[in-house]
N, C-alpha and C. Protein backbone atom coordinates (compact mmCIF):
# COMPACT_ATOMS: atom_id res chain seq x y z
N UNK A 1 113.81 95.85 125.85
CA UNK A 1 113.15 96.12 124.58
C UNK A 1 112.29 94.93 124.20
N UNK A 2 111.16 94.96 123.73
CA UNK A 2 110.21 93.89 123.43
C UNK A 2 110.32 93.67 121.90
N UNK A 3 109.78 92.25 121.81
CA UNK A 3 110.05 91.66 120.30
C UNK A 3 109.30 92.57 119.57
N UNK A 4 109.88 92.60 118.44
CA UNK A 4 109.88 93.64 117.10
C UNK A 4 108.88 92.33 116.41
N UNK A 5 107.32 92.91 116.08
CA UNK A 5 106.52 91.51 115.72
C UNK A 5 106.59 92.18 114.12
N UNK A 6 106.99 90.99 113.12
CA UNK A 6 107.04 90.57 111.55
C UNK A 6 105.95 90.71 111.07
N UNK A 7 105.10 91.33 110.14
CA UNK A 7 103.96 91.19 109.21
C UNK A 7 104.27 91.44 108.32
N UNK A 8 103.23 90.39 107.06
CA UNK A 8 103.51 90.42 105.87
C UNK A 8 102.12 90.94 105.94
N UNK A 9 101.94 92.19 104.90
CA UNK A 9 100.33 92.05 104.10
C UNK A 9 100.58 91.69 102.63
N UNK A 10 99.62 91.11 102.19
CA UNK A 10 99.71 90.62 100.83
C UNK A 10 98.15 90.51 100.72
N UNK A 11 98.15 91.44 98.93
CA UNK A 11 97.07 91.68 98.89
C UNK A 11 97.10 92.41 97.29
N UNK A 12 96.17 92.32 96.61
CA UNK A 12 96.24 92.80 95.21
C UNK A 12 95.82 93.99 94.81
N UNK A 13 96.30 94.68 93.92
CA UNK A 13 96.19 96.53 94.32
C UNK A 13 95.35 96.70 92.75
N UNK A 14 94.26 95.76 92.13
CA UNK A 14 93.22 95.89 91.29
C UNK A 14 92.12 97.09 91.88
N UNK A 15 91.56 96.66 93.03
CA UNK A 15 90.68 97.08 93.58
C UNK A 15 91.10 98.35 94.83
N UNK A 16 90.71 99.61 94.30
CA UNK A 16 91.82 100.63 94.86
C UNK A 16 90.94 101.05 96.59
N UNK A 17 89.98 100.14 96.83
CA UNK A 17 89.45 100.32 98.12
C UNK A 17 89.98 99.34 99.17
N UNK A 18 90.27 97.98 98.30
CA UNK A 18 91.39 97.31 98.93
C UNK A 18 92.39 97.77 99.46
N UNK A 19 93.08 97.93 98.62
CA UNK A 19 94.40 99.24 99.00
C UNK A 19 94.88 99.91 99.75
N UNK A 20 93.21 101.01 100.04
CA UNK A 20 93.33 102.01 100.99
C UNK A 20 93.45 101.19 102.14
N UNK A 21 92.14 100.17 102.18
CA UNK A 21 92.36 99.50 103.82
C UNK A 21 93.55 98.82 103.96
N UNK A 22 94.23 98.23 103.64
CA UNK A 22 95.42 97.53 103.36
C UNK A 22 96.49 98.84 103.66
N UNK A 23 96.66 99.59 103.18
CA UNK A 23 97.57 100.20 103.45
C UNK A 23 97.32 101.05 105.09
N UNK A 24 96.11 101.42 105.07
CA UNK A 24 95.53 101.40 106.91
C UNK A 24 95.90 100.82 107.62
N UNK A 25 95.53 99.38 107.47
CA UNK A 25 95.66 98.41 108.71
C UNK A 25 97.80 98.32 108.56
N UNK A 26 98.31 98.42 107.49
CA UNK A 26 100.19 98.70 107.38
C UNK A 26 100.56 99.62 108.70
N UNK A 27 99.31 100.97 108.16
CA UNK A 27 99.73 102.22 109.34
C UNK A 27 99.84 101.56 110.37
N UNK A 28 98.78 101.51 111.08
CA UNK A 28 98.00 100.70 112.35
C UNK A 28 99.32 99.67 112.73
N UNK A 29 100.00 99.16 112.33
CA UNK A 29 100.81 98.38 112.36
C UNK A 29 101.82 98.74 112.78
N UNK A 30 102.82 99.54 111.71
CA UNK A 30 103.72 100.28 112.30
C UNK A 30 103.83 101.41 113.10
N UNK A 31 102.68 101.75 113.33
CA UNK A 31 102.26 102.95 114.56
C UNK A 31 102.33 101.77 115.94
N UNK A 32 102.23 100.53 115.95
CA UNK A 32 102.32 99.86 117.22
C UNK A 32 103.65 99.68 117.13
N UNK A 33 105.09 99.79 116.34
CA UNK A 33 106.32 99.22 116.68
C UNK A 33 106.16 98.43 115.59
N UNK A 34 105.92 97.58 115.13
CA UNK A 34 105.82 96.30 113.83
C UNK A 34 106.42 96.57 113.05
N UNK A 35 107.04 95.59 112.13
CA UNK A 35 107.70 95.38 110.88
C UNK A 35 106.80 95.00 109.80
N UNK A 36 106.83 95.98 108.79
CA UNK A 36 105.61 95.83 107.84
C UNK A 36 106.35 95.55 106.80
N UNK A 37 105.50 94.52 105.82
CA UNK A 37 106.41 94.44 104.47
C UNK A 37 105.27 94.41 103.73
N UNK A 38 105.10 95.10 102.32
CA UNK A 38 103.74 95.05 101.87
C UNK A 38 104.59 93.97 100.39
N UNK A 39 103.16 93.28 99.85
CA UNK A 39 103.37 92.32 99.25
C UNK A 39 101.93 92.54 98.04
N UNK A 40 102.10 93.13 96.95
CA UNK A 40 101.25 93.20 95.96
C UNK A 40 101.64 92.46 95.22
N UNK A 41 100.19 91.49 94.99
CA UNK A 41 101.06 90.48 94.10
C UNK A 41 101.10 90.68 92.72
N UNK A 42 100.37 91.69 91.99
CA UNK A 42 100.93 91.87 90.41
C UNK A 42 101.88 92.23 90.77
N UNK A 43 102.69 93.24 91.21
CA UNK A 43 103.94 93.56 91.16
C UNK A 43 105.23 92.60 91.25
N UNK A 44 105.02 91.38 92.00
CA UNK A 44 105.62 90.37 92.42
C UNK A 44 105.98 89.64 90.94
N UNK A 45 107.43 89.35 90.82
CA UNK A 45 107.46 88.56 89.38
C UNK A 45 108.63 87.45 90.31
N UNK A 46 109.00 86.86 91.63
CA UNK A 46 109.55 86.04 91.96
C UNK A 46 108.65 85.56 92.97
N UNK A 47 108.69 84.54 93.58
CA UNK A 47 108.13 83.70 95.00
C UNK A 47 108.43 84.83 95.91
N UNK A 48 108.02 84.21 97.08
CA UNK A 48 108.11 84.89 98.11
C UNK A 48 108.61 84.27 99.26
N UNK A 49 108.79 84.25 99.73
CA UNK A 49 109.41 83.42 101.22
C UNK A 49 109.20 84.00 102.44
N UNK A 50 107.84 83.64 103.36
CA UNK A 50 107.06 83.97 104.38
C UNK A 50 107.69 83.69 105.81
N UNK A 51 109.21 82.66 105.92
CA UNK A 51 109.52 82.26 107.08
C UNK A 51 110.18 82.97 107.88
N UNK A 52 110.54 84.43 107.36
CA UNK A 52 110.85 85.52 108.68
C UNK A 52 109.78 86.05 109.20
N UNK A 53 108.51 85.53 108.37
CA UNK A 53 107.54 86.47 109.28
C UNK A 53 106.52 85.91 110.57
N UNK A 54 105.91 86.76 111.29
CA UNK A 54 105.20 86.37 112.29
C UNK A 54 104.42 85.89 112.51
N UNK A 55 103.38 86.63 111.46
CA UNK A 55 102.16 86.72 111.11
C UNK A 55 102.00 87.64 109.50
N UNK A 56 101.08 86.54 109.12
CA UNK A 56 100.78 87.12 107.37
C UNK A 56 99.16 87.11 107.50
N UNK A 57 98.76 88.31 106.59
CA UNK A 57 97.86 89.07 106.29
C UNK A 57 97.38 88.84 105.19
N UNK A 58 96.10 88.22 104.21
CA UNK A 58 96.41 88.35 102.87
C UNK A 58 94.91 88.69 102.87
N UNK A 59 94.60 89.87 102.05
CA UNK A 59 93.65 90.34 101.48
C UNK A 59 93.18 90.05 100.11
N UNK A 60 92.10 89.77 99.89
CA UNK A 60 91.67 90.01 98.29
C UNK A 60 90.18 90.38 98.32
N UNK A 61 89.23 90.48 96.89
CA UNK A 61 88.36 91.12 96.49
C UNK A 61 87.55 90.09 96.01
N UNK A 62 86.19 90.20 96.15
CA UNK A 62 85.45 89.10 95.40
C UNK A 62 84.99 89.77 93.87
N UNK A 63 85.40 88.40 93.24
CA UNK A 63 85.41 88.89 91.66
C UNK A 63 84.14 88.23 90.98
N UNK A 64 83.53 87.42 91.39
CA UNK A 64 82.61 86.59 91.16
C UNK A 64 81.25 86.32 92.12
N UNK A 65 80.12 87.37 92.39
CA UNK A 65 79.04 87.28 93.05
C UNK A 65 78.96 85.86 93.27
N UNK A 66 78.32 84.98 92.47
CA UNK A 66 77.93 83.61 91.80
C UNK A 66 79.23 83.14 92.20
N UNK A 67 79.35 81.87 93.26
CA UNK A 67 80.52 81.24 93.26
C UNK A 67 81.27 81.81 94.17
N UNK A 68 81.22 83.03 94.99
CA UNK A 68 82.56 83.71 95.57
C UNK A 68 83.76 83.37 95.22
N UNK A 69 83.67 83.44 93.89
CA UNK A 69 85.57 83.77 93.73
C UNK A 69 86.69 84.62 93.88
N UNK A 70 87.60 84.90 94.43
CA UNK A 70 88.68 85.94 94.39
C UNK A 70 89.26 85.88 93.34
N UNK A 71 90.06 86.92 93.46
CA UNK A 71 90.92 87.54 92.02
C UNK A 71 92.01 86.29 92.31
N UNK A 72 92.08 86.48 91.09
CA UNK A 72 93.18 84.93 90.44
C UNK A 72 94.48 85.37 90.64
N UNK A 73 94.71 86.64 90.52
CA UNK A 73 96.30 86.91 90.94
C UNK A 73 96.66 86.65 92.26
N UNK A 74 95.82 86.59 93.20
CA UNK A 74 95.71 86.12 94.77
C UNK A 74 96.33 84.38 94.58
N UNK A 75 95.35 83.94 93.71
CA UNK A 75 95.44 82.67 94.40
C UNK A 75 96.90 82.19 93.42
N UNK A 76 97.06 82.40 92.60
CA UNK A 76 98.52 82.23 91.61
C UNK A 76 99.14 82.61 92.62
N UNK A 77 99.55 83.63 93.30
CA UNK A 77 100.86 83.95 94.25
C UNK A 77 100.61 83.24 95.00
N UNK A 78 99.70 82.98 96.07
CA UNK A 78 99.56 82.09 96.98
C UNK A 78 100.45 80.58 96.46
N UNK A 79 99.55 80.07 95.19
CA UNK A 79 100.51 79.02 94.89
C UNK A 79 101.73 78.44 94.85
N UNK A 80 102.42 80.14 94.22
CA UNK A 80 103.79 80.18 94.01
C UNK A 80 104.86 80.27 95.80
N UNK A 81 103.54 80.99 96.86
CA UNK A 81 104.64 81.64 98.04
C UNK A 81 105.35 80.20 98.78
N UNK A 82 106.24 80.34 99.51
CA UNK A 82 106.75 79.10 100.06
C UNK A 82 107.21 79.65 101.78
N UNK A 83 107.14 79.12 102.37
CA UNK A 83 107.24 78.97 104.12
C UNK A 83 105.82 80.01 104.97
N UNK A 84 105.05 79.31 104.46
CA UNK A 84 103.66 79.73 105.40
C UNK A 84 103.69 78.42 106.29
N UNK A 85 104.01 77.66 106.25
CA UNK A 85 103.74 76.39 106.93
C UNK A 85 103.87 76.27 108.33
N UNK A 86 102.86 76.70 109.15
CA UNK A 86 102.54 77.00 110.62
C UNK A 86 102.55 78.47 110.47
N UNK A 87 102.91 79.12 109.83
CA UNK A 87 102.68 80.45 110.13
C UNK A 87 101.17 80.58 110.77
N UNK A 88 101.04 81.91 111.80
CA UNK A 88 99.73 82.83 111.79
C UNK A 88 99.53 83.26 110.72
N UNK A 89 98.08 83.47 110.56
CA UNK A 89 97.83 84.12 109.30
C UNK A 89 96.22 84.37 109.88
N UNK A 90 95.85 85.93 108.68
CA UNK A 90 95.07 86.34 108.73
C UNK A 90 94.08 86.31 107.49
N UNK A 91 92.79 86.05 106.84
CA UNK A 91 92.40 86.50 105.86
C UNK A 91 91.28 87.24 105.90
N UNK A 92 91.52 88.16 105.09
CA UNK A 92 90.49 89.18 104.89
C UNK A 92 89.93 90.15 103.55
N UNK A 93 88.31 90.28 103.57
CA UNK A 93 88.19 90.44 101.69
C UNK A 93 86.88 91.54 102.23
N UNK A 94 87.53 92.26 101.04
CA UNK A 94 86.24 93.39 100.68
C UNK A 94 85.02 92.52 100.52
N UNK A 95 83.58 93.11 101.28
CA UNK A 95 82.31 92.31 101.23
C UNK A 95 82.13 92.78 99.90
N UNK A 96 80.96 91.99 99.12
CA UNK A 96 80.29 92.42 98.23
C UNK A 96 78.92 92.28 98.52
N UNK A 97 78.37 92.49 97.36
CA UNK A 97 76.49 92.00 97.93
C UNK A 97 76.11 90.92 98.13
N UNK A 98 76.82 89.98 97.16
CA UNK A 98 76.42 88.61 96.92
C UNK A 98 77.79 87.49 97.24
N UNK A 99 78.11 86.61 97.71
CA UNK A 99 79.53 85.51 97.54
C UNK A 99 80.38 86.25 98.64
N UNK A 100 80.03 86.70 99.58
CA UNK A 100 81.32 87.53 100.75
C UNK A 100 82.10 86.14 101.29
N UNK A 101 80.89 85.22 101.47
CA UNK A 101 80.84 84.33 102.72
C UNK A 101 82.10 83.34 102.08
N UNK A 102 81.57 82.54 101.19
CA UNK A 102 81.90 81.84 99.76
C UNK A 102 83.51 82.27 99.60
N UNK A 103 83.54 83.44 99.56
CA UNK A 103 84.99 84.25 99.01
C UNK A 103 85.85 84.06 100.35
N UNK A 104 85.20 84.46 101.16
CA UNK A 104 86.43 84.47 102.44
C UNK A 104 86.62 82.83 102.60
N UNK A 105 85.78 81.90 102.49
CA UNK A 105 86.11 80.42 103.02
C UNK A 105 87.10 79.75 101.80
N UNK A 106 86.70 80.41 100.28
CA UNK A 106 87.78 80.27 99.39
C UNK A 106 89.16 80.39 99.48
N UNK A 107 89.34 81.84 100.19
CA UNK A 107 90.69 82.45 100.14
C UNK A 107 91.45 81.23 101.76
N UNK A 108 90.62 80.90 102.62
CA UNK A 108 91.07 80.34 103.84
C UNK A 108 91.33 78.99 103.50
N UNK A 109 91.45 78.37 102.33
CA UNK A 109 91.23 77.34 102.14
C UNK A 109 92.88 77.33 101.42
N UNK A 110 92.58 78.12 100.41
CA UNK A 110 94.23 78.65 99.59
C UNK A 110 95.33 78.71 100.75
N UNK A 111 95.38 79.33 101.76
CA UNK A 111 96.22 79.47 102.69
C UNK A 111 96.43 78.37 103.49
N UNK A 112 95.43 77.68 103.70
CA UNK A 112 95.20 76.38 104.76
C UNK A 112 96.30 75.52 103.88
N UNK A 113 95.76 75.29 102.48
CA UNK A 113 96.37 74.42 101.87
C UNK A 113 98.50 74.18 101.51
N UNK A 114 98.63 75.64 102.50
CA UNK A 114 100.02 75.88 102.08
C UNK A 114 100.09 75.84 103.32
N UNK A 115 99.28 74.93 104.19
CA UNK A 115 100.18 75.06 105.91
C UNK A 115 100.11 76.21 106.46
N UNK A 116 99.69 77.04 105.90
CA UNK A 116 99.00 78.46 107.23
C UNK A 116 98.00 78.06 108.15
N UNK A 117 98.29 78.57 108.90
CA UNK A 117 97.55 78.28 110.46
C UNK A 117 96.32 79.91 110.46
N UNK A 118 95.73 79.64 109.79
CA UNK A 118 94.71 81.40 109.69
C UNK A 118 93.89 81.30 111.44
N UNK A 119 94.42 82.09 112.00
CA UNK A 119 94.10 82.36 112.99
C UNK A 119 92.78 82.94 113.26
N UNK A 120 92.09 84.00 112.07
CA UNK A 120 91.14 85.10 112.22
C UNK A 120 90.78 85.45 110.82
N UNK A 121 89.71 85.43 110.28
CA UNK A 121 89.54 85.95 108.85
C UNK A 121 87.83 87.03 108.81
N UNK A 122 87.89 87.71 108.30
CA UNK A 122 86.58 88.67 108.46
C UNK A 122 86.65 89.70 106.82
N UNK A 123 85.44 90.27 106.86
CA UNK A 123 84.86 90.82 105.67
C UNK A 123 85.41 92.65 106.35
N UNK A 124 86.17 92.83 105.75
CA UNK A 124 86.19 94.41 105.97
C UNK A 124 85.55 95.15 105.21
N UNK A 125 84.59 96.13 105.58
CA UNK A 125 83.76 97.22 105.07
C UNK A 125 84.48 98.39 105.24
N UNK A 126 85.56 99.01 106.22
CA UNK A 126 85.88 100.31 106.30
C UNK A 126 86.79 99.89 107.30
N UNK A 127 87.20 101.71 107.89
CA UNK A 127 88.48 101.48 108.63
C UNK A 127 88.05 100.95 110.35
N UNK A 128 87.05 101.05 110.89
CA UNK A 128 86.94 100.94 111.79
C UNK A 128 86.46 99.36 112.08
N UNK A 129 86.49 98.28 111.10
CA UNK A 129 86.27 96.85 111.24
C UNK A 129 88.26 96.89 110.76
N UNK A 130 88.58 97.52 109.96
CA UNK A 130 90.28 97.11 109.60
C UNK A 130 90.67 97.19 111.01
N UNK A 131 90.87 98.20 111.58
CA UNK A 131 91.27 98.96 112.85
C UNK A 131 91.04 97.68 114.33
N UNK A 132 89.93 97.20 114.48
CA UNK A 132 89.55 95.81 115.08
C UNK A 132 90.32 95.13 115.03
N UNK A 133 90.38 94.51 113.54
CA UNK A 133 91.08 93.72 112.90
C UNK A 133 92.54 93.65 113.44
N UNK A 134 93.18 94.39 113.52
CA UNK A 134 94.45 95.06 113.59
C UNK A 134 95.03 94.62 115.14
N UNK A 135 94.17 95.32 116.25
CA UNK A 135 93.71 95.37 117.10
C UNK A 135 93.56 93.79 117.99
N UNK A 136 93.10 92.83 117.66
CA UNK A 136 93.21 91.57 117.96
C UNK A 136 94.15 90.85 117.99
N UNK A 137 95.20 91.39 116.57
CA UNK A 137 96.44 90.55 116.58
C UNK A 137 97.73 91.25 117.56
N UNK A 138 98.32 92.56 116.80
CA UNK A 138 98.95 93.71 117.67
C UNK A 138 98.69 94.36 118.72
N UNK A 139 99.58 94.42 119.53
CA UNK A 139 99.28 94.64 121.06
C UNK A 139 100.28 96.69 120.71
N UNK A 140 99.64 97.29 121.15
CA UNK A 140 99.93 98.39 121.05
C UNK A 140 101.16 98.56 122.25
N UNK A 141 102.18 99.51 121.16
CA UNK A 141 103.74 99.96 121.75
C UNK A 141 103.68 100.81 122.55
């Protein structure tokens, strides 16, 4: 029997196109064998503790054209999570028109700073860049 691979997605359920892909790339996941744990962080009212997992996933949305900022509930949980430190990790953010670039080097920076090791980070537009995405890390069961 081959190792049972750990993913966390974490990702904020404001933006309901987020979501959908987020909850896609979950499928995609556990359709290969994987252990999925989904992680919304409004819902979240304790820390989190990342050190059973394999590889973490964290999605967010750019909230700020001007500046590429992400949603603040992203980076508050991030603050709060504890054992990313060497973890794999992935980041990935809905494009917008303006700040995609800005936003994704933001969010890689949040994670960097907690000792994640971000392996891969990209702008998802739809399911078939999620699906890629997916695809690079998980080796199909």
């Amino acid at each position: 029997m081959r190792n049972l691979l750990r993913i966390a997605f974490v990702y904020s359920v404001k933006d309901k196109k987020l979501v959908a892909l987020t909850r896609y790339m979950m499928e995609l996941c556990e359709r290969a064998g994987c252990s999925v744990k989904s992680v919304e962080v409004e819902n979240m009212t304790s820390p989190v503790n990342f050190r059973p997992f394999d590889l973490i996933l964290v999605g967010a949305q750019v909230v700020s054209a001007f500046g590429g900022r992400i949603s603040q509930e992203v980076v508050n949980f991030l603050n709060s999570a504890t054992g990313m430190e060497g973890k794999r990790s992935v980041a990935y953010i809905l494009p917008s028109l303006f700040g995609t670039d800005k936003a994704l080097k933001r969010l890689m920076a949040h994670m960097e700073r907690l000792g994640a090791f971000v392996v891969d980070f990209e702008a998802v537009r739809g399911e078939r860049e999620a699906q890629n995405l997916i695809e690079r890390h998980v080796k199909r069961g």
